[in-house]
Protein backbone atom coordinates (compact mmCIF):
# COMPACT_ATOMS: atom_id res chain seq x y z
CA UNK A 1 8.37 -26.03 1.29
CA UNK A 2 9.13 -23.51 -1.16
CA UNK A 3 11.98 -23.58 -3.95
CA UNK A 4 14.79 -21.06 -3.38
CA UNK A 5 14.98 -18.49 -5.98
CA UNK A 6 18.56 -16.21 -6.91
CA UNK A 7 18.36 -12.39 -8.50
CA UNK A 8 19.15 -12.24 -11.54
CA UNK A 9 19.94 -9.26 -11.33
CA UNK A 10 21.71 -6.97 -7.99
CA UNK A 11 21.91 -3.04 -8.48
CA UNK A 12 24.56 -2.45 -5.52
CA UNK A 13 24.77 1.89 -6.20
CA UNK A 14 23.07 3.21 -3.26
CA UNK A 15 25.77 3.46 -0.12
CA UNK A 16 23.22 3.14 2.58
CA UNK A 17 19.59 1.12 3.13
CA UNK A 18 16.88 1.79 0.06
CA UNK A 19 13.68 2.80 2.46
CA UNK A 20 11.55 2.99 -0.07
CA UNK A 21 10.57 1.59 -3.82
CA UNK A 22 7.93 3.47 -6.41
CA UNK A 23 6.71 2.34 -9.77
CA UNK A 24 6.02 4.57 -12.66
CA UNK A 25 2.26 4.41 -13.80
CA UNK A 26 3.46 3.23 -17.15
CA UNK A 27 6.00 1.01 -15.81
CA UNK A 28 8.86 1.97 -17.69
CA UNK A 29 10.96 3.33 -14.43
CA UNK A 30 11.45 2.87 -10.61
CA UNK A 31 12.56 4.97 -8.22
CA UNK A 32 14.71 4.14 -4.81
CA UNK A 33 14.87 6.59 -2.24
CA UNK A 34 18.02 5.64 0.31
CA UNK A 35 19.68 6.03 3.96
CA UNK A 36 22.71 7.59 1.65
CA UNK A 37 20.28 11.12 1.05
CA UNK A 38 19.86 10.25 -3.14
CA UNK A 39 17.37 9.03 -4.77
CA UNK A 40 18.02 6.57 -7.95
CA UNK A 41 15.70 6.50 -11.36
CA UNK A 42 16.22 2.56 -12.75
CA UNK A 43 14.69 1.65 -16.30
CA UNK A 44 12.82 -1.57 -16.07
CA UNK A 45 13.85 -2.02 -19.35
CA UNK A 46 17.11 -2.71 -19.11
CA UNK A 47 17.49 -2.80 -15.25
CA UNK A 48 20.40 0.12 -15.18
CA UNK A 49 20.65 3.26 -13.25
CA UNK A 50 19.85 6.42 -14.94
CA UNK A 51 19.35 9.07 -12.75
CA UNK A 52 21.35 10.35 -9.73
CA UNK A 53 19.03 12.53 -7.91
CA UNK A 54 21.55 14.36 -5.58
CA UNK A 55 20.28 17.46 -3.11
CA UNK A 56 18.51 16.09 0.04
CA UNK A 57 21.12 16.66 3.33
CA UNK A 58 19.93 13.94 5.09
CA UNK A 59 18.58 10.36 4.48
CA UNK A 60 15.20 10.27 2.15
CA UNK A 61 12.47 8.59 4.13
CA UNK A 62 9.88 8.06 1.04
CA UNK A 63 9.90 8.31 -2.46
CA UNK A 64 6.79 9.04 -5.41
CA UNK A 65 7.23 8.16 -9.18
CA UNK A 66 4.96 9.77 -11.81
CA UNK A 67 5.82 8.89 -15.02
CA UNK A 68 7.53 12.87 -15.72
CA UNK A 69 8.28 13.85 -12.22
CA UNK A 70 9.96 12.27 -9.30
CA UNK A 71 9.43 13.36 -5.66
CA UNK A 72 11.28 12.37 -2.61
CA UNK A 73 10.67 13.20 1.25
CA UNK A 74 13.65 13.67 3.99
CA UNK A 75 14.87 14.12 7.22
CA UNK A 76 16.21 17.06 6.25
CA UNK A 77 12.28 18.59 6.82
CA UNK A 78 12.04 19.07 2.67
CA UNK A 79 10.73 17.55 -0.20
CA UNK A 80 11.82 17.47 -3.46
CA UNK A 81 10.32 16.88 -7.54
CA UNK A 82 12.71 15.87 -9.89
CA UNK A 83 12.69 15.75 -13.65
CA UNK A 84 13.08 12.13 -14.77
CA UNK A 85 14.96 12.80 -17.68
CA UNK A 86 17.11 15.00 -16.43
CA UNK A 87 17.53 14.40 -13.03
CA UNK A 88 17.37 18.00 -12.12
CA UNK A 89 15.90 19.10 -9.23
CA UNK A 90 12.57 21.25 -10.00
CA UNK A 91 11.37 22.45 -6.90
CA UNK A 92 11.68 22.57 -3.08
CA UNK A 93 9.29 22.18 -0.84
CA UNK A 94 9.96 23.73 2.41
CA UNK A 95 7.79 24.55 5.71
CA UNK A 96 7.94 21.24 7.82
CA UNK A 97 9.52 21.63 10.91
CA UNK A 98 10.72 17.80 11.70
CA UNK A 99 11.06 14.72 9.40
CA UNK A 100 9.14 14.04 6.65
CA UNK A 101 7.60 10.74 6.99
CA UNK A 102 5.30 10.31 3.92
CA UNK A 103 4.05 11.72 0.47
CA UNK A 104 1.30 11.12 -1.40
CA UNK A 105 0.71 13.01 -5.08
CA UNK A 106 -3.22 13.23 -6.70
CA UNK A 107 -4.55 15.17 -9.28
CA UNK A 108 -2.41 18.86 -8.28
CA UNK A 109 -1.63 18.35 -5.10
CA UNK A 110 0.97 17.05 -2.91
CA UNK A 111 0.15 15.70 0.53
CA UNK A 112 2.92 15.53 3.04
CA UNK A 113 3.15 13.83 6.87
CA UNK A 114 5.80 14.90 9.29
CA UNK A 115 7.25 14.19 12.93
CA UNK A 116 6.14 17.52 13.41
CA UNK A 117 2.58 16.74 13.73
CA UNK A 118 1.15 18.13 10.39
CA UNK A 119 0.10 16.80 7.28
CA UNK A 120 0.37 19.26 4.27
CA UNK A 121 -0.77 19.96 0.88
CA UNK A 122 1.46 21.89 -1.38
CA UNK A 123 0.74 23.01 -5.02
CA UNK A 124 3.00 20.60 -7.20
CA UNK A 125 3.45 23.21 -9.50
CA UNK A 126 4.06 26.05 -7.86
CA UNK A 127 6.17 24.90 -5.07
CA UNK A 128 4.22 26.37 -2.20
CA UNK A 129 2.18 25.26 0.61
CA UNK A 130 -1.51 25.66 -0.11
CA UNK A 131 -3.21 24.24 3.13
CA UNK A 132 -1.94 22.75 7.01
CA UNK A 133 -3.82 20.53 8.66
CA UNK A 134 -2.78 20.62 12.53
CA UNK A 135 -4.55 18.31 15.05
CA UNK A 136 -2.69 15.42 15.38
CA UNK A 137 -0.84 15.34 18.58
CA UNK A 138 2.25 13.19 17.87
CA UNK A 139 4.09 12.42 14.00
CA UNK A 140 1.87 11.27 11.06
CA UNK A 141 2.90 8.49 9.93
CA UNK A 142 0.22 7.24 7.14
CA UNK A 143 -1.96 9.25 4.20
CA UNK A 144 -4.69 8.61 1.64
CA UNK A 145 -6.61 10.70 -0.39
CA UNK A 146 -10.19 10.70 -1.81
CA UNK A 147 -13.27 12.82 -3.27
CA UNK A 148 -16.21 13.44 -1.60
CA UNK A 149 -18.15 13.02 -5.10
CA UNK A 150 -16.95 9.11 -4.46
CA UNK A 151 -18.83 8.83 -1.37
CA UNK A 152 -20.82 11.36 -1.20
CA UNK A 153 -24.94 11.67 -2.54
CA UNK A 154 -25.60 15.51 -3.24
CA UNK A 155 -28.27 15.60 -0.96
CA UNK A 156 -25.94 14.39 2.23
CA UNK A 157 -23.55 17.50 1.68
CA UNK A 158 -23.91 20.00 4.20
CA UNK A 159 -20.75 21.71 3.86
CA UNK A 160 -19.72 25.35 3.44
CA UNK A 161 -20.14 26.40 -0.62
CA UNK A 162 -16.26 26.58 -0.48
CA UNK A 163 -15.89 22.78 0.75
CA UNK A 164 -18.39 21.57 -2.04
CA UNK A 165 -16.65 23.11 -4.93
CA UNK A 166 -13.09 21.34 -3.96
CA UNK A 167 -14.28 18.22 -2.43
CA UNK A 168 -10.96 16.44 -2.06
CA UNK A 169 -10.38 14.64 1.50
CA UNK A 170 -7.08 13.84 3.38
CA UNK A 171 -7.03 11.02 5.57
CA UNK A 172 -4.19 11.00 8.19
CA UNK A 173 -3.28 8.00 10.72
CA UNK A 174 -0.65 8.77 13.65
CA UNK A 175 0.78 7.79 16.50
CA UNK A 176 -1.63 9.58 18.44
CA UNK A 177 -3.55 6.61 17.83
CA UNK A 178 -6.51 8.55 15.81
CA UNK A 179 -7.34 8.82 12.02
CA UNK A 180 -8.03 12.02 11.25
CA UNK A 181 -10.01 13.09 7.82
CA UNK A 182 -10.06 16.67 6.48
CA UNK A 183 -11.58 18.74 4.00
CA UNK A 184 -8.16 19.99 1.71
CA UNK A 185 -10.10 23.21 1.09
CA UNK A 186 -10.15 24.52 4.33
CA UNK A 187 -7.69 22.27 6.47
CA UNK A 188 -10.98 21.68 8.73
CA UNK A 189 -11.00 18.19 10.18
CA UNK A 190 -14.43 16.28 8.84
CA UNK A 191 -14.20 13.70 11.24
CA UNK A 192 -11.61 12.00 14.31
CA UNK A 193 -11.74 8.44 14.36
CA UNK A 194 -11.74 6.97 17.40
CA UNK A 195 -10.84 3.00 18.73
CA UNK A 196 -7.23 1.91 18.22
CA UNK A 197 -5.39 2.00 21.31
CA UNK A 198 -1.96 2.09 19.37
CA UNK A 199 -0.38 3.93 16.85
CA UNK A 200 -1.69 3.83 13.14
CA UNK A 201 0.92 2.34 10.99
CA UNK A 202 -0.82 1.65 7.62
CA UNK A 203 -4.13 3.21 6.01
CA UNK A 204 -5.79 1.46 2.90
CA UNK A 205 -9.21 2.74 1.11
CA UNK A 206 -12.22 2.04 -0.86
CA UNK A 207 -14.14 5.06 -1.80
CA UNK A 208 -16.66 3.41 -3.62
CA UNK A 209 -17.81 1.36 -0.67
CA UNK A 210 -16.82 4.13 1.63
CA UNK A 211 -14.95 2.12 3.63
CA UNK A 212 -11.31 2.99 5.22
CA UNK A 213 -8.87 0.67 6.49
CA UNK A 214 -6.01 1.10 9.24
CA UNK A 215 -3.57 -1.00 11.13
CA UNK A 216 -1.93 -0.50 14.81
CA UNK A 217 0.50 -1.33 16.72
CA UNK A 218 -2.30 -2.54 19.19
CA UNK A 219 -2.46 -5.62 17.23
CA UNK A 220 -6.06 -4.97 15.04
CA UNK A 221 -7.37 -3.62 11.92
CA UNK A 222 -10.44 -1.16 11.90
CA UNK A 223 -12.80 -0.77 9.25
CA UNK A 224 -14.72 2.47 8.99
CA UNK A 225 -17.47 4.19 7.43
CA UNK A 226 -15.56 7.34 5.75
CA UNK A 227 -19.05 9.08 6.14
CA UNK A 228 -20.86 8.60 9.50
CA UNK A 229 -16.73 7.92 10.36
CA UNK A 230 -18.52 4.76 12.19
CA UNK A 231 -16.01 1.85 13.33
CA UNK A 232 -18.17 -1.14 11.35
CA UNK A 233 -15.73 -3.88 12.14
CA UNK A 234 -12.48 -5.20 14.39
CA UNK A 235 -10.13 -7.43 13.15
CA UNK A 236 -8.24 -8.84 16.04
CA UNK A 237 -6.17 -12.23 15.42
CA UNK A 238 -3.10 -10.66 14.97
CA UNK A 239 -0.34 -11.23 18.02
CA UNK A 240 1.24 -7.77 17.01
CA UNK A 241 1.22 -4.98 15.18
CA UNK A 242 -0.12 -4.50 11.90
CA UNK A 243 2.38 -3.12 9.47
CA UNK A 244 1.17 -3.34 5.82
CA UNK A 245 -2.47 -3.85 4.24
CA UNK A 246 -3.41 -4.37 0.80
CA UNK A 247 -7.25 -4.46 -0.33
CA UNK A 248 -8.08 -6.85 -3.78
CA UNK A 249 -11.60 -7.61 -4.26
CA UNK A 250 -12.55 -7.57 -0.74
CA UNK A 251 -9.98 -9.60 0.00
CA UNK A 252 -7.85 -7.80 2.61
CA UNK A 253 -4.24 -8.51 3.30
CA UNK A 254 -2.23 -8.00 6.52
CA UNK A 255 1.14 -7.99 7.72
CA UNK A 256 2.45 -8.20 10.80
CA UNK A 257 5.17 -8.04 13.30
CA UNK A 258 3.85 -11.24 14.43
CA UNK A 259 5.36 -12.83 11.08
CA UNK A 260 2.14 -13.90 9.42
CA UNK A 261 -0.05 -12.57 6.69
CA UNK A 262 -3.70 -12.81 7.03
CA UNK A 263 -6.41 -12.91 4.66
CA UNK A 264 -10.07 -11.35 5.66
CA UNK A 265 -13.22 -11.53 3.75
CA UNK A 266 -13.95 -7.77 4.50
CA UNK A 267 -17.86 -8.19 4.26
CA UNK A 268 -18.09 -10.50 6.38
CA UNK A 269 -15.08 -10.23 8.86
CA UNK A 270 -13.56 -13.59 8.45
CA UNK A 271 -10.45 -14.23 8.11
CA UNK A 272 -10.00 -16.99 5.80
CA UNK A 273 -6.08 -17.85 5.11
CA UNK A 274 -3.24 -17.29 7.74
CA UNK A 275 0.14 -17.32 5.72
CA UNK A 276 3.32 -18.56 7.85
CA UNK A 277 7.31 -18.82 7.48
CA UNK A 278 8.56 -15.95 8.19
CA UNK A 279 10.85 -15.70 10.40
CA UNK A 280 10.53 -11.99 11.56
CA UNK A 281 7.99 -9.55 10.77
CA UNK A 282 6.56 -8.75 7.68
CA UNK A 283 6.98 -5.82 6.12
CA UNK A 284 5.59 -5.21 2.56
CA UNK A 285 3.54 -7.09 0.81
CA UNK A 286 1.51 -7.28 -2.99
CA UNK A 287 -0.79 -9.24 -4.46
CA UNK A 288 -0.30 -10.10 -8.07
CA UNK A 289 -2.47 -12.90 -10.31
CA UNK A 290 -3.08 -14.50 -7.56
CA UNK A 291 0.23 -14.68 -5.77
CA UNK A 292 0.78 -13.25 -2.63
CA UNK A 293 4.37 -11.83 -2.18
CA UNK A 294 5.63 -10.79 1.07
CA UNK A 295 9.03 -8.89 2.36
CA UNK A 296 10.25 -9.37 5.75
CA UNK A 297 12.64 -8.50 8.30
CA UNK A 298 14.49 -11.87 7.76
CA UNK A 299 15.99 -10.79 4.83
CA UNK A 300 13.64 -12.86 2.26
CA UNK A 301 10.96 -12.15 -0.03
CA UNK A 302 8.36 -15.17 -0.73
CA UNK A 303 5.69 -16.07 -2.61
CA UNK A 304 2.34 -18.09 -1.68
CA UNK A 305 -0.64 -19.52 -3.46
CA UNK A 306 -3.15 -16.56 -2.11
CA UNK A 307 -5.98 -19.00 -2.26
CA UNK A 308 -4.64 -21.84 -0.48
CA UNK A 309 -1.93 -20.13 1.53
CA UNK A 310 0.97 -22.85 0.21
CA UNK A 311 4.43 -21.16 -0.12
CA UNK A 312 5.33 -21.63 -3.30
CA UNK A 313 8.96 -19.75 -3.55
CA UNK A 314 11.63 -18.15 -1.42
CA UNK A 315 13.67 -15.25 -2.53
CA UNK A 316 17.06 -15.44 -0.84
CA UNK A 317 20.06 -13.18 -1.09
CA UNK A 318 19.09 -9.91 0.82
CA UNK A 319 21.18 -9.11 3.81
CA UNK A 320 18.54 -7.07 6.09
CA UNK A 321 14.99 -5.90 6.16
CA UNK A 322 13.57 -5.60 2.73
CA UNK A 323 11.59 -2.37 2.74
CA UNK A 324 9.56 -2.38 -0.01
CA UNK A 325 8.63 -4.64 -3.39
CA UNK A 326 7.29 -3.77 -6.77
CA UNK A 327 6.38 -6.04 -9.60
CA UNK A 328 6.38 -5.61 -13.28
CA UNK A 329 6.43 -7.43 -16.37
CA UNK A 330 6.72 -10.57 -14.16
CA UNK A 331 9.54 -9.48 -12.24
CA UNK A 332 10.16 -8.79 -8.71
CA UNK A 333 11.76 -6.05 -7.38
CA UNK A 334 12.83 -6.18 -3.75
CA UNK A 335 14.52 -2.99 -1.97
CA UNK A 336 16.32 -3.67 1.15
CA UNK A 337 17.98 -1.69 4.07
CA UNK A 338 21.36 -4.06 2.96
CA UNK A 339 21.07 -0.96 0.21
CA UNK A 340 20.68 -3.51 -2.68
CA UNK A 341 18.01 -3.58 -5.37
CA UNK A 342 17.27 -7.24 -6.37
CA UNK A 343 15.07 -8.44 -9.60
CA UNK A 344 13.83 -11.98 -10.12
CA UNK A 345 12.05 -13.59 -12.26
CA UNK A 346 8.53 -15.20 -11.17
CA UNK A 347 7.56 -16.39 -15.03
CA UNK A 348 7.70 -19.38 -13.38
CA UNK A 349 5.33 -18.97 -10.49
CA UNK A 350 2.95 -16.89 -12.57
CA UNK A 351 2.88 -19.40 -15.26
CA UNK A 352 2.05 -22.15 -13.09
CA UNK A 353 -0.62 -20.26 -11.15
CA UNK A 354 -2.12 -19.64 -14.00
CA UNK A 355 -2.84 -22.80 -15.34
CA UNK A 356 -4.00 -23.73 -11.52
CA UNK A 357 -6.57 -21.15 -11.85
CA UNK A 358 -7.61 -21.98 -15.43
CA UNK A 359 -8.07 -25.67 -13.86
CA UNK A 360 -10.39 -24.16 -10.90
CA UNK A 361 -12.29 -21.98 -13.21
CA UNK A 362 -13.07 -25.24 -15.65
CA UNK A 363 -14.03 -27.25 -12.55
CA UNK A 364 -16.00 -24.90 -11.05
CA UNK A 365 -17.88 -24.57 -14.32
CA UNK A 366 -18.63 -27.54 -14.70
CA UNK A 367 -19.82 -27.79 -10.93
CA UNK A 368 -22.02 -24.36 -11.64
CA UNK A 369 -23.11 -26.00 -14.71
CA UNK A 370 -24.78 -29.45 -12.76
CA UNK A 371 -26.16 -27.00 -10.04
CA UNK A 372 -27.64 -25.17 -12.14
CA UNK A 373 -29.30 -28.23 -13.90
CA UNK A 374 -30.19 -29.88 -10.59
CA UNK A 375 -32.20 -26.80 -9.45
CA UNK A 376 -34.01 -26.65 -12.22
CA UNK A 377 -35.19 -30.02 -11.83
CA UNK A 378 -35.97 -29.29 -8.44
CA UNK A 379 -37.97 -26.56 -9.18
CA UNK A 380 -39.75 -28.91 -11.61
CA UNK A 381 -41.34 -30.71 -9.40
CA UNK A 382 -41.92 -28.02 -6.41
CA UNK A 383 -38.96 -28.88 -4.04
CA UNK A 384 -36.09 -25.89 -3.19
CA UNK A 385 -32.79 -26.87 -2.73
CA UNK A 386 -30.36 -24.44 -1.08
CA UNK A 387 -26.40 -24.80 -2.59
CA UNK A 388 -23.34 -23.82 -0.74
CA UNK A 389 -20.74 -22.51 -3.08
CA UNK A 390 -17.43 -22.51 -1.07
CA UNK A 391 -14.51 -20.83 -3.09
């Protein structure tokens, strides 16, 4: 059983549910976007409220924190940047026709998905829409965003000139049950992918081994090759849908409405570590130093051993759903829909996982050290000896 664990700190501004929770790159700020229609810019330095980002007419559905601009989506069909300093609004997004689900901000572009059956990209500078990608035929929900020059040898491109001189892909997941990838140049869909029989909640990548990730509501997780746009692999334990997924060398992490994490070796397919006690679906998750911390419709976040899948803390105090958790300079921050921001300190878990995993790492030294010795003795005298290194 784990230890119960109390806030040290509770930020009670927002008047309605915080949906979503973005870090800074540099960590110094975090950003809630709220049921109420404003936005909030918190120091993680001190753990106060200093901005009031006030202009959306309806509730803000996502949020996006660079570290000198702010950007929030809405029901309202808009989005919005923000100056952090200020708090003033900078720009205004507008050409959606329905909610705004999702945003996602690389290099100079903004990528937006809507009830309305589009993704976008927008020039973050210049407040206007630069490409639309229709195809989709019900709301995105999910975006990610690569370059072809990650995945990509020269001699595989067969794209227009256009395409290979801005070689940025969108990837897409809806509830049309499709992921949909397409070439930001021209708004031409590069490939459809094809399998889940549910909608696509959650969409996690890895250029470099051109591999894509996405989770359903029918209960699996696809891998796929973001070239050939081949399904590779199925993951199919969970008893309902997957909600959140977070990749850490090649570990992948699941949540689920069926109140369990799961752990998968992705090479391979197994899945290794089931984590239980939740009490309701899980809806966030993050791995940090080898801690797994979850968020869950039952009003707690916790905290488990990632290797050996022991809960190790409970985070208690939250009155609904927490949306969304960040973690920084060994704190935890947990958004919920109760419209509370809570922070609590996990020195103590860190610290003691971290001397765990010093211990393992001297043991399994010393146990790489003897195999080592024993095959070459083996080899000595003309025998082979195959080892099995478990974890």
């Amino acid at each position: 059983m784990g230890n119960s664990g109390s806030a040290v700190k509770v930020c009670t501004d927002h008047q309605g549910g915080i949906n979503w929770l973005s870090l800074s790159p540099d960590g110094q700020r975090l950003l809630t976007g709220s049921e109420d229609g404003t936005a909030r810019l918190w120091s993680t330095a001190d753990s106060q409220c200093h901005g009031h980002l006030q202009g959306h007419e309806s509730y803000i559905t996502f949020c996006h924190l660079e570290n000198e601009a702010a950007f929030t989506c809405s029901a309202d069909h808009t989005i919005r940047k923000w100056d952090v300093v200020t708090g003033q609004c900078l720009a205004i997004y507008r050409g959606h026709t329905s909610i705004v689900n999702r945003i996602l901000v690389a290099k100079d572009y903004l990528f937006s998905g809507s009830y309305d059956r589009t993704a976008r990209c927008w020039s973050v500078d210049k407040e206007k829409q630069i490409q639309e990608f229709r195809g989709h035929r019900n709301c995105v929900l999910t975006l990610a965003h690569y370059s072809s020059r990650d995945v990509l040898e020269e001699e595989e491109e067969e794209e227009e000139e256009e395409e290979r001189v801005s070689r940025d892909l969108l990837v897409t997941g809806s509830t049309d049950c499709t992921v949909k990838v397409w070439w930001v140049s021209s708004g031409r869909c590069y490939q459809t992918l094809l399998g889940h029989t549910g909608a696509v909640l959650c969409l996690t990548l890895d250029a470099p081994n051109r591999e894509l990730f996405s989770g359903s509501t029918d209960y699996t997780i696809r891998t796929w090759n973001i070239v050939t746009g081949e399904q590779l692999k199925v993951f199919k334990e969970h008893q309902g849908s997957v909600i959140c997924l977070e990749l850490v060398n090649r570990h992948l992490y699941s949540g689920s409405a069926d109140r369990t994490v799961k752990c998968w070796l992705v090479d391979t397919g197994e899945r290794i570590q089931t984590y239980k006690a939740h009490k309701h679906s899980v809806s966030t998750l993050k791995y940090h130093a080898g801690i797994l911390f979850t968020g869950s419709g039952d009003a707690c976040a916790r905290a488990f051993n990632s290797k050996s899948g022991v809960l190790q803390k409970i985070f208690r105090g939250h009155k609904f759903i927490i949306n969304c958790i960040q973690i920084h300079n060994e704190l935890l921050y947990t958004a919920s829909h109760d419209g509370t921001l809570r922070i609590w300190d996990i020195r103590g878990i860190c610290k003691r996982n971290k001397r765990r995993l010093k211990k393992e790492r001297s043991v399994q030294g010393r146990s790489s050290q003897k195999g080592s010795l024993s095959r070459l003795f083996n080899n000595k005298v003309g025998c082979m000896v195959q080892q099995e290194n478990g974890e």
